[in-house]
C-alpha atoms as a PDB file:
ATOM      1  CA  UNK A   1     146.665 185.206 137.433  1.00  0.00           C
ATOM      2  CA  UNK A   2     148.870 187.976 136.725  1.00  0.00           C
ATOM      3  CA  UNK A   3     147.925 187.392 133.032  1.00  0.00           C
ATOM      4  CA  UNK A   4     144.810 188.011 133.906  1.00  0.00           C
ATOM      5  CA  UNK A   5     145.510 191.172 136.102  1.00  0.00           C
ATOM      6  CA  UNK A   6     147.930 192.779 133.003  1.00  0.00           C
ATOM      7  CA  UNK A   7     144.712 192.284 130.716  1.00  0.00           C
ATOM      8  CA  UNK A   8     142.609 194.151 132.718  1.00  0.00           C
ATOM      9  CA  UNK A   9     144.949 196.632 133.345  1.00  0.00           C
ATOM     10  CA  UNK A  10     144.953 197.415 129.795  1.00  0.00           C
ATOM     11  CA  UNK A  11     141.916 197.744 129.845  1.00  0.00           C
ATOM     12  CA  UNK A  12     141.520 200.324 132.403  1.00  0.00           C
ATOM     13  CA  UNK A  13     143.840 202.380 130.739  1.00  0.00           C
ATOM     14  CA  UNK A  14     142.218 201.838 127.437  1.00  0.00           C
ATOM     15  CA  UNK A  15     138.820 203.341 129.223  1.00  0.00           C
ATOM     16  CA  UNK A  16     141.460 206.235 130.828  1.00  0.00           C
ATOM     17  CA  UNK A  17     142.564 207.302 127.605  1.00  0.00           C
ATOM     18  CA  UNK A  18     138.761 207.023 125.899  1.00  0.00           C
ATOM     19  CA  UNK A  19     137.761 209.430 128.999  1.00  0.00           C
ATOM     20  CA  UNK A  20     140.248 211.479 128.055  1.00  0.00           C
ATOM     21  CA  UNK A  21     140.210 211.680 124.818  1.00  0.00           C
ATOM     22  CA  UNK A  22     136.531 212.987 125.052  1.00  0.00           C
ATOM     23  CA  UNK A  23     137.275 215.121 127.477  1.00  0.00           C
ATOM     24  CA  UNK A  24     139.794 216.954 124.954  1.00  0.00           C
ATOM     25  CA  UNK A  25     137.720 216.310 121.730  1.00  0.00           C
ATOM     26  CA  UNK A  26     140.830 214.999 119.754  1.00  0.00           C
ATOM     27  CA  UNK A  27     143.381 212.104 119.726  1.00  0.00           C
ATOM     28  CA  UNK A  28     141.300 209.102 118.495  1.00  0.00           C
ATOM     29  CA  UNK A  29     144.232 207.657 116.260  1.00  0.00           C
ATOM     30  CA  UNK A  30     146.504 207.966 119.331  1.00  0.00           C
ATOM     31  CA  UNK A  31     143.881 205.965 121.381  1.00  0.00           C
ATOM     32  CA  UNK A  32     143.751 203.489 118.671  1.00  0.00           C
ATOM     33  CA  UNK A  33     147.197 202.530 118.063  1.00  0.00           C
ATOM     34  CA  UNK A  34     147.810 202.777 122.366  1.00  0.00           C
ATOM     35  CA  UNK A  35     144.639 199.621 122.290  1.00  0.00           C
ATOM     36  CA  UNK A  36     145.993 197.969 119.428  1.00  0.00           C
ATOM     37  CA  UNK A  37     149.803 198.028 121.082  1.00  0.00           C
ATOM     38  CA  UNK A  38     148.621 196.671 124.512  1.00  0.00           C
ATOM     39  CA  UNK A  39     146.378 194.072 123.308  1.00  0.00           C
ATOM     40  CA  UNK A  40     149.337 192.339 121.049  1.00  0.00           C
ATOM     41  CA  UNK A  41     151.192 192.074 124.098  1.00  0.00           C
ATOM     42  CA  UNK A  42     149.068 189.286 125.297  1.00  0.00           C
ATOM     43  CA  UNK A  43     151.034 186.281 123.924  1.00  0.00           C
ATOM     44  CA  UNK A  44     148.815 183.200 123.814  1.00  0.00           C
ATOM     45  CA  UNK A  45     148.890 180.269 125.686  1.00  0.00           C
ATOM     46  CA  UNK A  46     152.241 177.690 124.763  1.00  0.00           C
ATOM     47  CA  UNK A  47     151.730 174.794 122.925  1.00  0.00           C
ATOM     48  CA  UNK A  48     151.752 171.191 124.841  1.00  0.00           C
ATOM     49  CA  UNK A  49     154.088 168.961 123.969  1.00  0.00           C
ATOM     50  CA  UNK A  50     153.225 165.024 123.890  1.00  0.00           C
ATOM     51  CA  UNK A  51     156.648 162.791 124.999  1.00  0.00           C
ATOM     52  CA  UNK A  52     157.107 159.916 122.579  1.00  0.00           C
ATOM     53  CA  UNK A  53     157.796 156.911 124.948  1.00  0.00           C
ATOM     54  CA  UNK A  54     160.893 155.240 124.891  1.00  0.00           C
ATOM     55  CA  UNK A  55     161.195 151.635 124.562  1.00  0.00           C
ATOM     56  CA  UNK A  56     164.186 148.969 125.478  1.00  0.00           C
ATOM     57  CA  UNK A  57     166.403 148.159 122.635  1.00  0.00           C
ATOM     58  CA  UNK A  58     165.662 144.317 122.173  1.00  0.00           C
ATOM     59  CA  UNK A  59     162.711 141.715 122.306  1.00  0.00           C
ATOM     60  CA  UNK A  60     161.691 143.779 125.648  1.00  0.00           C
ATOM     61  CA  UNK A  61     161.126 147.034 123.750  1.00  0.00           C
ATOM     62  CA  UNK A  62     159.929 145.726 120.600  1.00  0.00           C
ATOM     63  CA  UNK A  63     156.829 143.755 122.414  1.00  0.00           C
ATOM     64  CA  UNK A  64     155.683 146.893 124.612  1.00  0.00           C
ATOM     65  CA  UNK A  65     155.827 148.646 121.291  1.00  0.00           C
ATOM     66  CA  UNK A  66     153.455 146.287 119.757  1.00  0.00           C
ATOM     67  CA  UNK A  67     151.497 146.684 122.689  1.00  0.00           C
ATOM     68  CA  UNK A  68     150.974 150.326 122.332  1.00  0.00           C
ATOM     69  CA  UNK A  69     150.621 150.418 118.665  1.00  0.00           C
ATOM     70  CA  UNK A  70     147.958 147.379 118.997  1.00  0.00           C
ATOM     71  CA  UNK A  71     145.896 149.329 122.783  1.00  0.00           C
ATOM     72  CA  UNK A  72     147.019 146.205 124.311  1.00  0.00           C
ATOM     73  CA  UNK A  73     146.189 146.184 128.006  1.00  0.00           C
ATOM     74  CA  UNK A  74     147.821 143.683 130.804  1.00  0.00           C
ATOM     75  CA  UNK A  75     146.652 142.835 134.422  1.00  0.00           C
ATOM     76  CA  UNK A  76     147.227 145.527 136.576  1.00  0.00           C
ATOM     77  CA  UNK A  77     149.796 143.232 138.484  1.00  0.00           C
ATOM     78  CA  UNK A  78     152.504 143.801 135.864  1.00  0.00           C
ATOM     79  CA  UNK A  79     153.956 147.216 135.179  1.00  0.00           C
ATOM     80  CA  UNK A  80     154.475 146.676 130.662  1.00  0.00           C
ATOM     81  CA  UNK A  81     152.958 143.892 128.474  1.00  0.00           C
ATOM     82  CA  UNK A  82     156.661 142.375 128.376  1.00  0.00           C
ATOM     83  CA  UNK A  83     156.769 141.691 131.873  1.00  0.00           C
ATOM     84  CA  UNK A  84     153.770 140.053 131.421  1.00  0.00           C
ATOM     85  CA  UNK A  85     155.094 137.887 128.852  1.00  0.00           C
ATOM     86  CA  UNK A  86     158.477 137.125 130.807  1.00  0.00           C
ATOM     87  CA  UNK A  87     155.871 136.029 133.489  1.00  0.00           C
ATOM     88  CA  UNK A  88     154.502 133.879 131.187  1.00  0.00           C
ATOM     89  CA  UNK A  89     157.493 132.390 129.693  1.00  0.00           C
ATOM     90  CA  UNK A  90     159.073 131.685 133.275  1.00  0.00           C
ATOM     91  CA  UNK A  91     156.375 130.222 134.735  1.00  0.00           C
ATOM     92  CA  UNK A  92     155.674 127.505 131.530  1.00  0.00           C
ATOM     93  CA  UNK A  93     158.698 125.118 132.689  1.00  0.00           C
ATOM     94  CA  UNK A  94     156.667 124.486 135.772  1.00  0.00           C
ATOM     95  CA  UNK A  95     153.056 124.865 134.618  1.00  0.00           C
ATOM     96  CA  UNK A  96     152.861 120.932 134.585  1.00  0.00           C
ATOM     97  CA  UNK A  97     153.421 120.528 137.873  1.00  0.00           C
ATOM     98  CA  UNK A  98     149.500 121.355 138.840  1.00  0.00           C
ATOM     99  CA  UNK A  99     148.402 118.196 137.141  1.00  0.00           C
ATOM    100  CA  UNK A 100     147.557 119.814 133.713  1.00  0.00           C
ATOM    101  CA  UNK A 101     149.278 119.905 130.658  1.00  0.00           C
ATOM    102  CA  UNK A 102     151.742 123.241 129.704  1.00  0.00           C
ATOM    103  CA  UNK A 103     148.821 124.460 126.507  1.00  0.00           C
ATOM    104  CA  UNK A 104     146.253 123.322 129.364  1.00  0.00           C
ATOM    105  CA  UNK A 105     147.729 125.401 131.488  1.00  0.00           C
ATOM    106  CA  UNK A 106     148.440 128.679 129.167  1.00  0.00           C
ATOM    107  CA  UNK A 107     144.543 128.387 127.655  1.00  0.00           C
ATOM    108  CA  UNK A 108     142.534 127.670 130.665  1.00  0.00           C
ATOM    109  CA  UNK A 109     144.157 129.687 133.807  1.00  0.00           C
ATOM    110  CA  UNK A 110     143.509 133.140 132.469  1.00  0.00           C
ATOM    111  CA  UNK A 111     146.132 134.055 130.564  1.00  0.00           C
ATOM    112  CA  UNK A 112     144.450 134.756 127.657  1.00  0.00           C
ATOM    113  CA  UNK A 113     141.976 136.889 129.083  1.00  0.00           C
ATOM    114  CA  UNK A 114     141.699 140.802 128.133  1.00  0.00           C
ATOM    115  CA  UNK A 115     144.321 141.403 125.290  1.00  0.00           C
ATOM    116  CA  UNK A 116     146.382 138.442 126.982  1.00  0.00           C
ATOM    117  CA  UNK A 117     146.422 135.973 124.060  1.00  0.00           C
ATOM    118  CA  UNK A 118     147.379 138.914 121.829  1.00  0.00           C
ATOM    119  CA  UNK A 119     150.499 139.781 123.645  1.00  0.00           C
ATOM    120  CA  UNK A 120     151.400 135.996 124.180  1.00  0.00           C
ATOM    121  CA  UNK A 121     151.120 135.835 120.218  1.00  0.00           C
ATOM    122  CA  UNK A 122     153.178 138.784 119.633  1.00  0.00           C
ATOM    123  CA  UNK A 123     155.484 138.177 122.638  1.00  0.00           C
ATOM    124  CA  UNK A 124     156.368 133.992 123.229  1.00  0.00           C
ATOM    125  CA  UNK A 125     158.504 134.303 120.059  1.00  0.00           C
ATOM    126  CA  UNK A 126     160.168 136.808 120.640  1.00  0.00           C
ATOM    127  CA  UNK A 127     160.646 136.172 124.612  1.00  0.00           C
ATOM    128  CA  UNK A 128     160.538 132.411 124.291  1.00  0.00           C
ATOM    129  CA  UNK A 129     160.425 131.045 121.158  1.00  0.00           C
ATOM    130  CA  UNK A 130     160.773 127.347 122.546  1.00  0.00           C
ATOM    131  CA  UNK A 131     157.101 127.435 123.929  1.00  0.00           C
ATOM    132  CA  UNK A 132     155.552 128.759 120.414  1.00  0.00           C
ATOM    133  CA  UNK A 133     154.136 125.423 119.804  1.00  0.00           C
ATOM    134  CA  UNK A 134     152.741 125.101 122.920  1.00  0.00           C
ATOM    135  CA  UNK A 135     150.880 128.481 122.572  1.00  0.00           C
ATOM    136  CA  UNK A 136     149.803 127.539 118.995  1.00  0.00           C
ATOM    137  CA  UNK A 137     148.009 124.222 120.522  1.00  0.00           C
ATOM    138  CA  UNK A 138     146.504 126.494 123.833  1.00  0.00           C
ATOM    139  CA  UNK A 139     145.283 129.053 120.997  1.00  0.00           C
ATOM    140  CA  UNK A 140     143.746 126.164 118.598  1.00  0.00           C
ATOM    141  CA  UNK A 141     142.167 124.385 121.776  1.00  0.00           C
ATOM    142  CA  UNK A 142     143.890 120.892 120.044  1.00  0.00           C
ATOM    143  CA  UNK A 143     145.503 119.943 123.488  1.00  0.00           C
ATOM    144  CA  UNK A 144     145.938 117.457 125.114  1.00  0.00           C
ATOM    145  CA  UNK A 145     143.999 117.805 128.957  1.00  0.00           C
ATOM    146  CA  UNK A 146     145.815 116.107 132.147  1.00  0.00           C
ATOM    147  CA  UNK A 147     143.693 115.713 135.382  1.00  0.00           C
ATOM    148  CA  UNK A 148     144.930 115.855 139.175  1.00  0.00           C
ATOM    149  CA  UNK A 149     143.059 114.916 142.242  1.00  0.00           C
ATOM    150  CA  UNK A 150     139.666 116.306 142.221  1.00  0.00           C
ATOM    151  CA  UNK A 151     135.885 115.178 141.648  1.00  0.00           C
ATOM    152  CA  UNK A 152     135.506 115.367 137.383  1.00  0.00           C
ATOM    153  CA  UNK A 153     131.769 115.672 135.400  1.00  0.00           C
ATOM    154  CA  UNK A 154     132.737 113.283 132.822  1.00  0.00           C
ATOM    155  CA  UNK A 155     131.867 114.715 129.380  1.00  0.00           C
ATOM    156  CA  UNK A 156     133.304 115.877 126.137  1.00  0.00           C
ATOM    157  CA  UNK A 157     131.962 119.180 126.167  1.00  0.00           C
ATOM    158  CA  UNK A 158     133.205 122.315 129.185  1.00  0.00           C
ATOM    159  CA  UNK A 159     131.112 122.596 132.024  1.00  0.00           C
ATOM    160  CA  UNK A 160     127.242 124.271 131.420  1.00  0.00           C
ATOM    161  CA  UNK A 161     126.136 127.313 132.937  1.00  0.00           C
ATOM    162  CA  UNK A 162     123.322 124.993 134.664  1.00  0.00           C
ATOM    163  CA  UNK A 163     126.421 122.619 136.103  1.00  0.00           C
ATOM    164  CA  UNK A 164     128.631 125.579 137.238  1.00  0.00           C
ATOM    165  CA  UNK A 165     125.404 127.087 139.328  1.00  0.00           C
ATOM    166  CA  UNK A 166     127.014 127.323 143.071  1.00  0.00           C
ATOM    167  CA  UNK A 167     130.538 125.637 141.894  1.00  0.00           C
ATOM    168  CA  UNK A 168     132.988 127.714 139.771  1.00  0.00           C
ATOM    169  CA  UNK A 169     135.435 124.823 140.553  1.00  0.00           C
ATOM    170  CA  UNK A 170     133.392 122.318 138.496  1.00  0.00           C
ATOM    171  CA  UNK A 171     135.683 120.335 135.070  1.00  0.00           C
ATOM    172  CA  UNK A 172     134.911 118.158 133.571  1.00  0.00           C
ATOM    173  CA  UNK A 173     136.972 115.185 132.035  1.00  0.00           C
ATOM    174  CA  UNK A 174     135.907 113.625 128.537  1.00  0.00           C
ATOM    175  CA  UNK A 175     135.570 109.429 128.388  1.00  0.00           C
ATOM    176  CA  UNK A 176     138.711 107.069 127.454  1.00  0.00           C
ATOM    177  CA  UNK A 177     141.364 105.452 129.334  1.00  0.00           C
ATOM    178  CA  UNK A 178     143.859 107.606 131.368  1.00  0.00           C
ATOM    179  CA  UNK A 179     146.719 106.413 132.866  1.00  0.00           C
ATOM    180  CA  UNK A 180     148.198 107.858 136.058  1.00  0.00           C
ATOM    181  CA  UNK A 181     152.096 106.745 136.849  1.00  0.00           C
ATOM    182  CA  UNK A 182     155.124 107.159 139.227  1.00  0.00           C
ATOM    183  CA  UNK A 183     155.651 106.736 142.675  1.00  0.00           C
ATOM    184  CA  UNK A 184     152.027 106.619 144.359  1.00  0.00           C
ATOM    185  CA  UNK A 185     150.705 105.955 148.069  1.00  0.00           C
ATOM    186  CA  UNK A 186     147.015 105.600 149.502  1.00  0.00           C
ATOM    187  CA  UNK A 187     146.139 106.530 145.897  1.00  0.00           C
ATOM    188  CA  UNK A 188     141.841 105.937 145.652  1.00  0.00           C
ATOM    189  CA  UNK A 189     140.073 106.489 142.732  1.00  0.00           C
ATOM    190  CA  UNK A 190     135.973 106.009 141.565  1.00  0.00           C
ATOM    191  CA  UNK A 191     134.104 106.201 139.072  1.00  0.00           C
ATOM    192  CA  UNK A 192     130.207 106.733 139.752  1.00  0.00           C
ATOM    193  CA  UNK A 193     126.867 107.110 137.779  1.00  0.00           C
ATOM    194  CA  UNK A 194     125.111 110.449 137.259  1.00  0.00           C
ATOM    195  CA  UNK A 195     123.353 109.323 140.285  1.00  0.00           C
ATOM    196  CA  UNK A 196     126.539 108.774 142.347  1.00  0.00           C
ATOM    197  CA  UNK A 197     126.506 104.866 143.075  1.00  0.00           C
ATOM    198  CA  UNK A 198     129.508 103.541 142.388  1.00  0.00           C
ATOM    199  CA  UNK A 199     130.242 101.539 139.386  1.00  0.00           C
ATOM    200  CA  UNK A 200     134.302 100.590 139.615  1.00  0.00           C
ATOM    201  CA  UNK A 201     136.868 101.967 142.211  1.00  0.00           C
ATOM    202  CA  UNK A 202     140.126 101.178 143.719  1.00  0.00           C
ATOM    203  CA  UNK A 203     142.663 101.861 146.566  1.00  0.00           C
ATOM    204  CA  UNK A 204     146.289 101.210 145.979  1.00  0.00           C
ATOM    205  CA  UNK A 205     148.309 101.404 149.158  1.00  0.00           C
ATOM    206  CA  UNK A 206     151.279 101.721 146.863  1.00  0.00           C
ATOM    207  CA  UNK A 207     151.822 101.862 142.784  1.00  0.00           C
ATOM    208  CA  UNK A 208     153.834 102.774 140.103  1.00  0.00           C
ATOM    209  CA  UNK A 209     151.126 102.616 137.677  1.00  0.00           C
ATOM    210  CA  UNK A 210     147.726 102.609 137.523  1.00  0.00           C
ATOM    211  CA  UNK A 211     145.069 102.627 134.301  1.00  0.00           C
ATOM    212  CA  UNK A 212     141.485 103.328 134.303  1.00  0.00           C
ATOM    213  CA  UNK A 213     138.595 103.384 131.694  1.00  0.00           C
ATOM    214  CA  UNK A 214     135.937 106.093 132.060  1.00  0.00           C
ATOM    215  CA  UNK A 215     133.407 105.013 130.015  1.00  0.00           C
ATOM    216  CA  UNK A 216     130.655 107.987 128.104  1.00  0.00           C
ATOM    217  CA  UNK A 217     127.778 106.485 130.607  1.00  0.00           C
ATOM    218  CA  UNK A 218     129.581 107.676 134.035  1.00  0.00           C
ATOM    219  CA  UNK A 219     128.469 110.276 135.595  1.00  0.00           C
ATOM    220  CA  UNK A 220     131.725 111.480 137.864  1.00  0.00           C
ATOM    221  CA  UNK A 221     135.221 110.264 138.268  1.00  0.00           C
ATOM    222  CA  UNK A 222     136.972 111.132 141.519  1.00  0.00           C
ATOM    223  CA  UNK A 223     140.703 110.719 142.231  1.00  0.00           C
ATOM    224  CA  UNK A 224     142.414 111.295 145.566  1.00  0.00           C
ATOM    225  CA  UNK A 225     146.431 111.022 146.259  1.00  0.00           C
ATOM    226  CA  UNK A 226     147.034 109.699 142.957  1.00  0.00           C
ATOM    227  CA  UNK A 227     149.731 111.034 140.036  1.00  0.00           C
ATOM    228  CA  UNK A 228     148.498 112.830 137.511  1.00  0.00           C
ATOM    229  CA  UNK A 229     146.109 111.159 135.069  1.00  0.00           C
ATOM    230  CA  UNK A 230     146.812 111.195 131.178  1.00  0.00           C
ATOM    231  CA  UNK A 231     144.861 110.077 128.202  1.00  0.00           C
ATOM    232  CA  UNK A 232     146.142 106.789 126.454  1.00  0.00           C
ATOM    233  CA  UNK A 233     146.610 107.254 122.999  1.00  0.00           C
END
């Protein structure tokens, strides 16, 4: 504001000194070099300086650098794209302990959603090198896909929009024979057509292991209180 005021101040007593000078009839260089003074003594507006940012010496800094360079963006729920990795590599160690498999896990719970699967690329080897195999199978989609208690389509293919209408939950779990083992009580499991009569189950009151063909003509296969079920190879 006081820019602003000084300006027009000049002004005014450019206007002054034109008034005058008609008045006396002389003075027109003097008037012209008193304008010309004034108005260079408006210095412009200063230049704004951009802050490079400053990243952690290490694996840290060197992923939230790729991260910038590449417009990488994160869930809001982490603060840089390397605590989103150190997330990540933390939580992989444990990841089979919800009844799917680790590159189940890192492929199908969200992870690579957004620019996710770009950081994890750039970041697991540098953060967690141990687990780049396992992200190279959850990027490829070669995996191989554990199932926990729950009611399963069976099919080869993901769930279609048409089968997902009013259930977000639905998966679905691809025919062979999966075998579910350890330490298991009141463990029931069924298999049952498309129209939902049952074809085979079972209820073990205790078992230590238990093996079950799902065959490409069932329509569902439910399990309830057993381990976690993996394909035979």
């Amino acid at each position: 504001m006081r820019r602003m005021r000084g300006v027009g101040a000049v002004a005014a007593g450019v206007a002054a000194v034109v008034v005058l000078s008609g008045c006396s009839g002389g003075g027109e260089g003097d008037v012209g070099a008193k304008a010309s003074s004034s108005a260079s003594a408006v210095s412009p507006d200063p230049e704004v300086t951009v802050e490079e940012p400053v990243y952690a010496a290490g694996p840290k800094g060197d992923i939230d650098r790729l991260a910038d360079d590449g417009g990488w963006v994160v869930d809001d729920l982490y603060e840089s794209a390397s605590e989103f990795v150190a997330d990540i590599c933390d939580s992989l160690p444990d990841s089979g302990a919800g009844g799917v498999s680790r590159p189940q896990w890192l492929a199908e719970s969200g992870n690579f959603d957004g620019d996710g699967e770009d950081v994890l690329r750039a970041g697991i080897p540098k953060l967690c090198p141990k687990w780049s195999k396992t992200l190279t199978e959850a990027v490829s989609g070669d995996y191989e896909r554990w199932f926990g208690s729950g009611t399963f389509l069976v099919s080869s293919k993901s769930p279609t929009a048409a089968q997902l209408e009013g259930d977000e939950d639905v998966q679905t779990i691809p025919p062979g024979t999966y075998r579910a083992a350890g330490s298991m009580k009141d463990c029931y499991w069924e298999r049952t057509s498309e129209s939902g009569e049952i074809v085979d189950n079972n209820f073990a009151t205790s078992a230590r292991a238990i093996t079950v063909t799902i065959a490409s003509s069932d329509g569902q296969f439910t399990s309830r209180g057993c381990a976690v079920w993996k394909p035979v190879k």
